[in-house]
N, C-alpha and C. Protein backbone atom coordinates (compact mmCIF):
# COMPACT_ATOMS: atom_id res chain seq x y z
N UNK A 1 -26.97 -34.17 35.14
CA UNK A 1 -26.81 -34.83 33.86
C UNK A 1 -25.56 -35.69 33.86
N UNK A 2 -25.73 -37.02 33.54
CA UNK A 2 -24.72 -37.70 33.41
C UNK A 2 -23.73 -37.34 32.31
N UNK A 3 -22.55 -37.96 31.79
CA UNK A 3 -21.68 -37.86 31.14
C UNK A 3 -22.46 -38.36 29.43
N UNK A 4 -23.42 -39.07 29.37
CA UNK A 4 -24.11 -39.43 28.75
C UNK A 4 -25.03 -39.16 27.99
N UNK A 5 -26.36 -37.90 28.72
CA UNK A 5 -27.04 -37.25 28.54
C UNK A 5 -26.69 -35.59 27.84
N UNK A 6 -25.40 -35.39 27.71
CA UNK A 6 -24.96 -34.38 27.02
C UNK A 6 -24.75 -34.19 25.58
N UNK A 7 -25.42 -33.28 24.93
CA UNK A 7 -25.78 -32.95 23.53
C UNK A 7 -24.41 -33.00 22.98
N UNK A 8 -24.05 -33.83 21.40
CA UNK A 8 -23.29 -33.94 20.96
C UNK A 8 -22.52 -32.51 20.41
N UNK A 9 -21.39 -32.63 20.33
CA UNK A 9 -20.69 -31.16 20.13
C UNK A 9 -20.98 -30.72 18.80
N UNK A 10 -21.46 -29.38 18.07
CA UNK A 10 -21.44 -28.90 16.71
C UNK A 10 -20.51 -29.08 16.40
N UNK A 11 -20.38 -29.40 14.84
CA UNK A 11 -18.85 -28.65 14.18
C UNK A 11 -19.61 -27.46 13.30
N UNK A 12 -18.28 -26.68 13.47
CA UNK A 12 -18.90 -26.00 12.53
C UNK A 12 -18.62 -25.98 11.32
N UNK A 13 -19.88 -25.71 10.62
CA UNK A 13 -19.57 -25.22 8.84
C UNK A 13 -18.55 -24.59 8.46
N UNK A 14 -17.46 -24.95 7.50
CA UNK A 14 -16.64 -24.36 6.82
C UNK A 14 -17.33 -23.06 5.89
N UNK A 15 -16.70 -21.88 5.82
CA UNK A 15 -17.02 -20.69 5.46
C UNK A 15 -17.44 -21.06 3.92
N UNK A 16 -18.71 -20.39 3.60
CA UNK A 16 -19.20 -20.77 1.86
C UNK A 16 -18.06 -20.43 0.76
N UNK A 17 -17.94 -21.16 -0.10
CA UNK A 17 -16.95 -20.88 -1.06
C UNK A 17 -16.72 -19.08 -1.68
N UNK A 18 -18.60 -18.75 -1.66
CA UNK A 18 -18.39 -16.78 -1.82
C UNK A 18 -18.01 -16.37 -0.73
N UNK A 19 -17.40 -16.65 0.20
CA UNK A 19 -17.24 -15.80 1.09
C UNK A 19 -15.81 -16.18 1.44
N UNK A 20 -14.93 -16.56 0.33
CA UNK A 20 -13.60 -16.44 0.42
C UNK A 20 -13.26 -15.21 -0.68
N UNK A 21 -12.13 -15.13 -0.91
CA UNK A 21 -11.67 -14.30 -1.41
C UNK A 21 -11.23 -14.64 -3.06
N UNK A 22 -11.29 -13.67 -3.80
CA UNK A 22 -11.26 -13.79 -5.45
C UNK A 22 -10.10 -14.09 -5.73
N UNK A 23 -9.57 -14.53 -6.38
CA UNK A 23 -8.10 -14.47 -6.79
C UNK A 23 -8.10 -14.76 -8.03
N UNK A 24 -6.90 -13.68 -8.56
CA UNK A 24 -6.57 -13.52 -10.37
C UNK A 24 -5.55 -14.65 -10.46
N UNK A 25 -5.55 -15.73 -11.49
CA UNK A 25 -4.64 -16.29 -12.00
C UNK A 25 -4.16 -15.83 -13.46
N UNK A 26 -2.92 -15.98 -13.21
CA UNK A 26 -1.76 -15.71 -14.52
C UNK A 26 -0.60 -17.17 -14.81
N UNK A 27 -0.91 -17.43 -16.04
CA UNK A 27 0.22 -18.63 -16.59
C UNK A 27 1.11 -17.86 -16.95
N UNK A 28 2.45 -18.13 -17.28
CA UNK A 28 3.55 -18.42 -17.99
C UNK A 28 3.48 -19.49 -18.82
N UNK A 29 3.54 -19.52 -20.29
CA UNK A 29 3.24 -20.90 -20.94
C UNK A 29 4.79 -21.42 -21.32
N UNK A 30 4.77 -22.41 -21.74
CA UNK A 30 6.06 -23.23 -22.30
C UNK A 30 6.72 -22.14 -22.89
N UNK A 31 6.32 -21.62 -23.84
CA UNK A 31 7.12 -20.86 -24.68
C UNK A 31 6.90 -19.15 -24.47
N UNK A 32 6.40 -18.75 -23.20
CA UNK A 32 6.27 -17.63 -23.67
C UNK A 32 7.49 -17.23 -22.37
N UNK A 33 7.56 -15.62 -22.81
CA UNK A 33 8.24 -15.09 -21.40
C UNK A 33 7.61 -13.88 -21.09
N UNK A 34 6.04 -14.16 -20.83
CA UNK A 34 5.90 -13.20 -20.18
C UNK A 34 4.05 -14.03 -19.06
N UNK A 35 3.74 -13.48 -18.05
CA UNK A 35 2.48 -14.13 -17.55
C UNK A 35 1.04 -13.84 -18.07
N UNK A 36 0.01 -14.38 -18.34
CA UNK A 36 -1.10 -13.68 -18.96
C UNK A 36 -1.89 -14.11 -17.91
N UNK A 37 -3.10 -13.16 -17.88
CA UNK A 37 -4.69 -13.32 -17.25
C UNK A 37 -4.86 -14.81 -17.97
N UNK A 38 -5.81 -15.82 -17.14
CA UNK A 38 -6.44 -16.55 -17.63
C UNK A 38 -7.75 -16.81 -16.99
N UNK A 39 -7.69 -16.38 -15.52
CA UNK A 39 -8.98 -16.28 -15.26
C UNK A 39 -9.09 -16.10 -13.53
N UNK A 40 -10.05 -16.24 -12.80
CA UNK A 40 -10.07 -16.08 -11.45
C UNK A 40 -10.81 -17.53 -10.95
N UNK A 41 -10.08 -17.37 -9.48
CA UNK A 41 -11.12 -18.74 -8.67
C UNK A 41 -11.34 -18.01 -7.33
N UNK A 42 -11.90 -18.72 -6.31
CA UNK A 42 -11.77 -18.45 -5.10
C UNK A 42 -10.87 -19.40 -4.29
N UNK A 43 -10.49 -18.87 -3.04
CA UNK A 43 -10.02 -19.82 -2.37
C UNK A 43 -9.84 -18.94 -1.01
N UNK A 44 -9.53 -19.92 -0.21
CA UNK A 44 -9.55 -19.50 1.07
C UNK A 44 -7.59 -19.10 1.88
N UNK A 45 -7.05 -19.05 0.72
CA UNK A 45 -5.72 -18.55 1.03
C UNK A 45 -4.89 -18.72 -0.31
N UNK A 46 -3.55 -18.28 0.04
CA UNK A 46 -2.92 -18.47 -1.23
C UNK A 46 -2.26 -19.66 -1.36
N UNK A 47 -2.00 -20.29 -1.15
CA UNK A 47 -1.47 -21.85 -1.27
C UNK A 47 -3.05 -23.06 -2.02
N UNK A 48 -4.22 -22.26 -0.92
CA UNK A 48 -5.22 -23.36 -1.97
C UNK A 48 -5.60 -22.95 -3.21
N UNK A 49 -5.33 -20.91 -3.48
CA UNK A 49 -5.26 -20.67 -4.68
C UNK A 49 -4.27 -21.11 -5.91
N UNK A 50 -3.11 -21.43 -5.56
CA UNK A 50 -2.07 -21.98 -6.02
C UNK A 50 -2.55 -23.63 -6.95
N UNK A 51 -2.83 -24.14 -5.62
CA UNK A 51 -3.45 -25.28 -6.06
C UNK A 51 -4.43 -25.58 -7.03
N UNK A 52 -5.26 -24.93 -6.36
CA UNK A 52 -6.96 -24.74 -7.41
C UNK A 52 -6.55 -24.37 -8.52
N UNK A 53 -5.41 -23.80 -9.00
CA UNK A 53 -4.93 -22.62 -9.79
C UNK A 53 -4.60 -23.80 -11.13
N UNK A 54 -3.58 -24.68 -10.43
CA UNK A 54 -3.17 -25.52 -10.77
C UNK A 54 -3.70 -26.93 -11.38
N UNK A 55 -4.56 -27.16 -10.84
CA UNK A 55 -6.01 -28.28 -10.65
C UNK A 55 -6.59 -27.62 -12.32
N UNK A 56 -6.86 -26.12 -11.95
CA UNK A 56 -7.93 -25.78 -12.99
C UNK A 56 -7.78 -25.60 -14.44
N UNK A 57 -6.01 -24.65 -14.21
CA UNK A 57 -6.03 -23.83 -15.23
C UNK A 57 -4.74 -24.91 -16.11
N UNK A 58 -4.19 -25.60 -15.21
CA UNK A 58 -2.75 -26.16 -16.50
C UNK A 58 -3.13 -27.65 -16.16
N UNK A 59 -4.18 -28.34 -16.46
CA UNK A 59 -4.59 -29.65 -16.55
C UNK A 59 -4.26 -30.61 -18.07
N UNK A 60 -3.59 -29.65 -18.67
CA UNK A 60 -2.92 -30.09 -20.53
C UNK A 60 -1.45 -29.62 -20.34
N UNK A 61 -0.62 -29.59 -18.88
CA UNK A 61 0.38 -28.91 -19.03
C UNK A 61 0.56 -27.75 -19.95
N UNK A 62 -0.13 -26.64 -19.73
CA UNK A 62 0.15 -25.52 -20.37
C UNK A 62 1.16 -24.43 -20.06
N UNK A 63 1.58 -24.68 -18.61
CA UNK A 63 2.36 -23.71 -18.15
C UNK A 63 4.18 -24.21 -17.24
N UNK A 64 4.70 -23.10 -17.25
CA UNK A 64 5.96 -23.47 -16.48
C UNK A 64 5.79 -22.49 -15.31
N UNK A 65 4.46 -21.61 -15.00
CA UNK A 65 4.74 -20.73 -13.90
C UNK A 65 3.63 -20.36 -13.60
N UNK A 66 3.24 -20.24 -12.51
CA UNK A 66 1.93 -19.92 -11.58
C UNK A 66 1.87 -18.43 -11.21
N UNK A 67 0.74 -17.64 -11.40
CA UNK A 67 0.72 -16.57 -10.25
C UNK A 67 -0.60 -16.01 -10.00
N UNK A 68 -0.68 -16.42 -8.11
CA UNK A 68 -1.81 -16.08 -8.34
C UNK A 68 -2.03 -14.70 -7.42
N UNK A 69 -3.24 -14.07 -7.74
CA UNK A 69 -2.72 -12.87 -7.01
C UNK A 69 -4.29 -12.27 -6.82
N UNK A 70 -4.44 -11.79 -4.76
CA UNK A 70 -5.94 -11.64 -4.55
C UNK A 70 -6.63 -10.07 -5.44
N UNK A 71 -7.48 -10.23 -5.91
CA UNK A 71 -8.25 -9.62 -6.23
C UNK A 71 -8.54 -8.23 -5.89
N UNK A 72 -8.73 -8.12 -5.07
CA UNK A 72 -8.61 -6.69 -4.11
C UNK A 72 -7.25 -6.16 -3.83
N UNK A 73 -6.22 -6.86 -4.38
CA UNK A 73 -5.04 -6.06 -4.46
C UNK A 73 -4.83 -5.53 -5.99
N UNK A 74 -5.52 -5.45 -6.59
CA UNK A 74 -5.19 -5.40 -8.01
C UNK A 74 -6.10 -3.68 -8.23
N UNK A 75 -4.71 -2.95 -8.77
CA UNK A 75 -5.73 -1.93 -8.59
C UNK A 75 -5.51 -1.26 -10.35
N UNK A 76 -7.06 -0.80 -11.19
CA UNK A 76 -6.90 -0.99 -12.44
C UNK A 76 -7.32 0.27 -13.10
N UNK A 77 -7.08 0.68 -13.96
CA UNK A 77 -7.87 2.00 -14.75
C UNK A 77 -8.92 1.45 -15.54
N UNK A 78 -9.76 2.66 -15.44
CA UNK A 78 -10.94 2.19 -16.39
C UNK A 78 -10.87 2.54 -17.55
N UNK A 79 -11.42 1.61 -18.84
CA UNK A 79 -11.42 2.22 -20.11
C UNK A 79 -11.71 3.72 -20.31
N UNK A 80 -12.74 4.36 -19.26
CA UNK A 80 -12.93 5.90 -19.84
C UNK A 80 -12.32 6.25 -19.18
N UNK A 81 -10.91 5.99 -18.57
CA UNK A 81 -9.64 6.67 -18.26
C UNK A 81 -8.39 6.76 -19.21
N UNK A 82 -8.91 6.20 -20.61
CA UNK A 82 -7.68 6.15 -21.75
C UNK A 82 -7.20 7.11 -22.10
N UNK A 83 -8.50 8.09 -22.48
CA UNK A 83 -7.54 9.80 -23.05
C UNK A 83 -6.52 10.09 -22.06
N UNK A 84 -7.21 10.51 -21.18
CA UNK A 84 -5.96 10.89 -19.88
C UNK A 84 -4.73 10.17 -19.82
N UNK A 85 -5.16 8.92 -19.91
CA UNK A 85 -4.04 7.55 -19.55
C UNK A 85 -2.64 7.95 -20.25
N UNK A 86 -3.70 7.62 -22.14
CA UNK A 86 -2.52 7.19 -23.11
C UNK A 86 -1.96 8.25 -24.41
N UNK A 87 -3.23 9.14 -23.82
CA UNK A 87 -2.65 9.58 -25.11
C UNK A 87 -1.39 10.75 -25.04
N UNK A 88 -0.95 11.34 -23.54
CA UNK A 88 0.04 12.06 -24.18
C UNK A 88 1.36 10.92 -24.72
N UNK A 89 0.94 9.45 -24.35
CA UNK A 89 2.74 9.00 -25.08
C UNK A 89 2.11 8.73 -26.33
N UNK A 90 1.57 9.52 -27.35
CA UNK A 90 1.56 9.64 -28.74
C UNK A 90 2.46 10.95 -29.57
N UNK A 91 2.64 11.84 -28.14
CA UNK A 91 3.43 12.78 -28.53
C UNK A 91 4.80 12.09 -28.57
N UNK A 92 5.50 11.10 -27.64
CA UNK A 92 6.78 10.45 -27.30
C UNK A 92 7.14 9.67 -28.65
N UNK A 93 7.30 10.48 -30.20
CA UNK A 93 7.50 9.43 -30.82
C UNK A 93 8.65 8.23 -30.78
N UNK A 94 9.85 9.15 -29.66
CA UNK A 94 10.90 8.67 -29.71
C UNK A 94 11.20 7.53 -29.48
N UNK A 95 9.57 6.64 -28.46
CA UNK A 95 9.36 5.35 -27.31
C UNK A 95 8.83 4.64 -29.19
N UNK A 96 8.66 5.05 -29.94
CA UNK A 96 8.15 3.57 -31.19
C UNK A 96 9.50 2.82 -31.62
N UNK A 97 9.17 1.91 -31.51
CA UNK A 97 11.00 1.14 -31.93
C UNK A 97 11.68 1.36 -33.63
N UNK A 98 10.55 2.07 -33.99
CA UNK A 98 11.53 2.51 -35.46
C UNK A 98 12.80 3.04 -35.37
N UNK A 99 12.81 3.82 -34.29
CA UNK A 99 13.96 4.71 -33.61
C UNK A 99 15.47 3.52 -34.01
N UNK A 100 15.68 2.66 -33.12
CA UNK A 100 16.24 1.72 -32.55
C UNK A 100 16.37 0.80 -33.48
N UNK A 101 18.12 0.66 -33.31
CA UNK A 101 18.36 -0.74 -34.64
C UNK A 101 18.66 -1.57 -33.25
N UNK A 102 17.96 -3.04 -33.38
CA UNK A 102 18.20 -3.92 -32.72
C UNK A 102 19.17 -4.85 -32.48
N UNK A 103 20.61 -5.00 -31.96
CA UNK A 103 21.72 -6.14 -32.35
C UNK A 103 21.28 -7.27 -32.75
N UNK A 104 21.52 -7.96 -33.81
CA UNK A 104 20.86 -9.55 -33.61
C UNK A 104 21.47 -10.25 -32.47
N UNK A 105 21.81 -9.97 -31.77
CA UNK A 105 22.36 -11.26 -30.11
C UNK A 105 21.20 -10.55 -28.95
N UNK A 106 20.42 -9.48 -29.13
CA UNK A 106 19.11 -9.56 -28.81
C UNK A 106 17.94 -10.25 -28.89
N UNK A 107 17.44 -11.27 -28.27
CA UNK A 107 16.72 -12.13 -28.35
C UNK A 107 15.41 -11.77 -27.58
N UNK A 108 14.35 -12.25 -28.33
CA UNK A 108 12.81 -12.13 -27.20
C UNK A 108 12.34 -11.09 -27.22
N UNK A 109 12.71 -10.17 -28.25
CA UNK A 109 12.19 -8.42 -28.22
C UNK A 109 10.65 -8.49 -28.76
């Protein structure tokens, strides 16, 4: 076979978008100080999650802070794990902030 007669090389297919990995996104908004759920994407690492993150979720400038974080690291209780969970800090009345006079040079409470 000449140099000629040889079958052109495959490329291969990039891996299907389900068969990357989930990732949770969380904003920080202008005014808040703390991060919230806003939703999940996929992506094939954390930098294109970042991006995608970015692309998807703060396209109205909604945020001052990114985080995105894979899916399978997130480890969660289930709602019919609440009795167990929460309820002995109902005995802790001491944790309700009635307790506690706040300084006013405390800010963001």
């Amino acid at each position: 076979m000449s140099g000629n007669d040889l079958p052109a090389p495959q490329e291969s297919a990039p891996a299907p978008v389900d068969d990357w990995p989930l990732w949770e996104v969380f904003i920080r908004s202008q005014h808040g100080l703390a991060h919230k759920h806003v939703g999940s994407l996929h992506a094939a690492d954390a930098a294109m999650a970042l991006a995608n993150a970015r692309d998807v979720y703060t396209r109205r400038n909604e945020g001052v802070s990114l985080w995105v974080v894979p899916s399978a690291q997130i480890t969660a209780s289930s709602p019919d794990d609440k009795e167990p969970l929460f309820e002995p800090a109902k005995d802790k009345i001491f944790r309700h902030p009635g307790f506690y006079k706040v300084p006013p040079e405390v800010k963001n409470l």
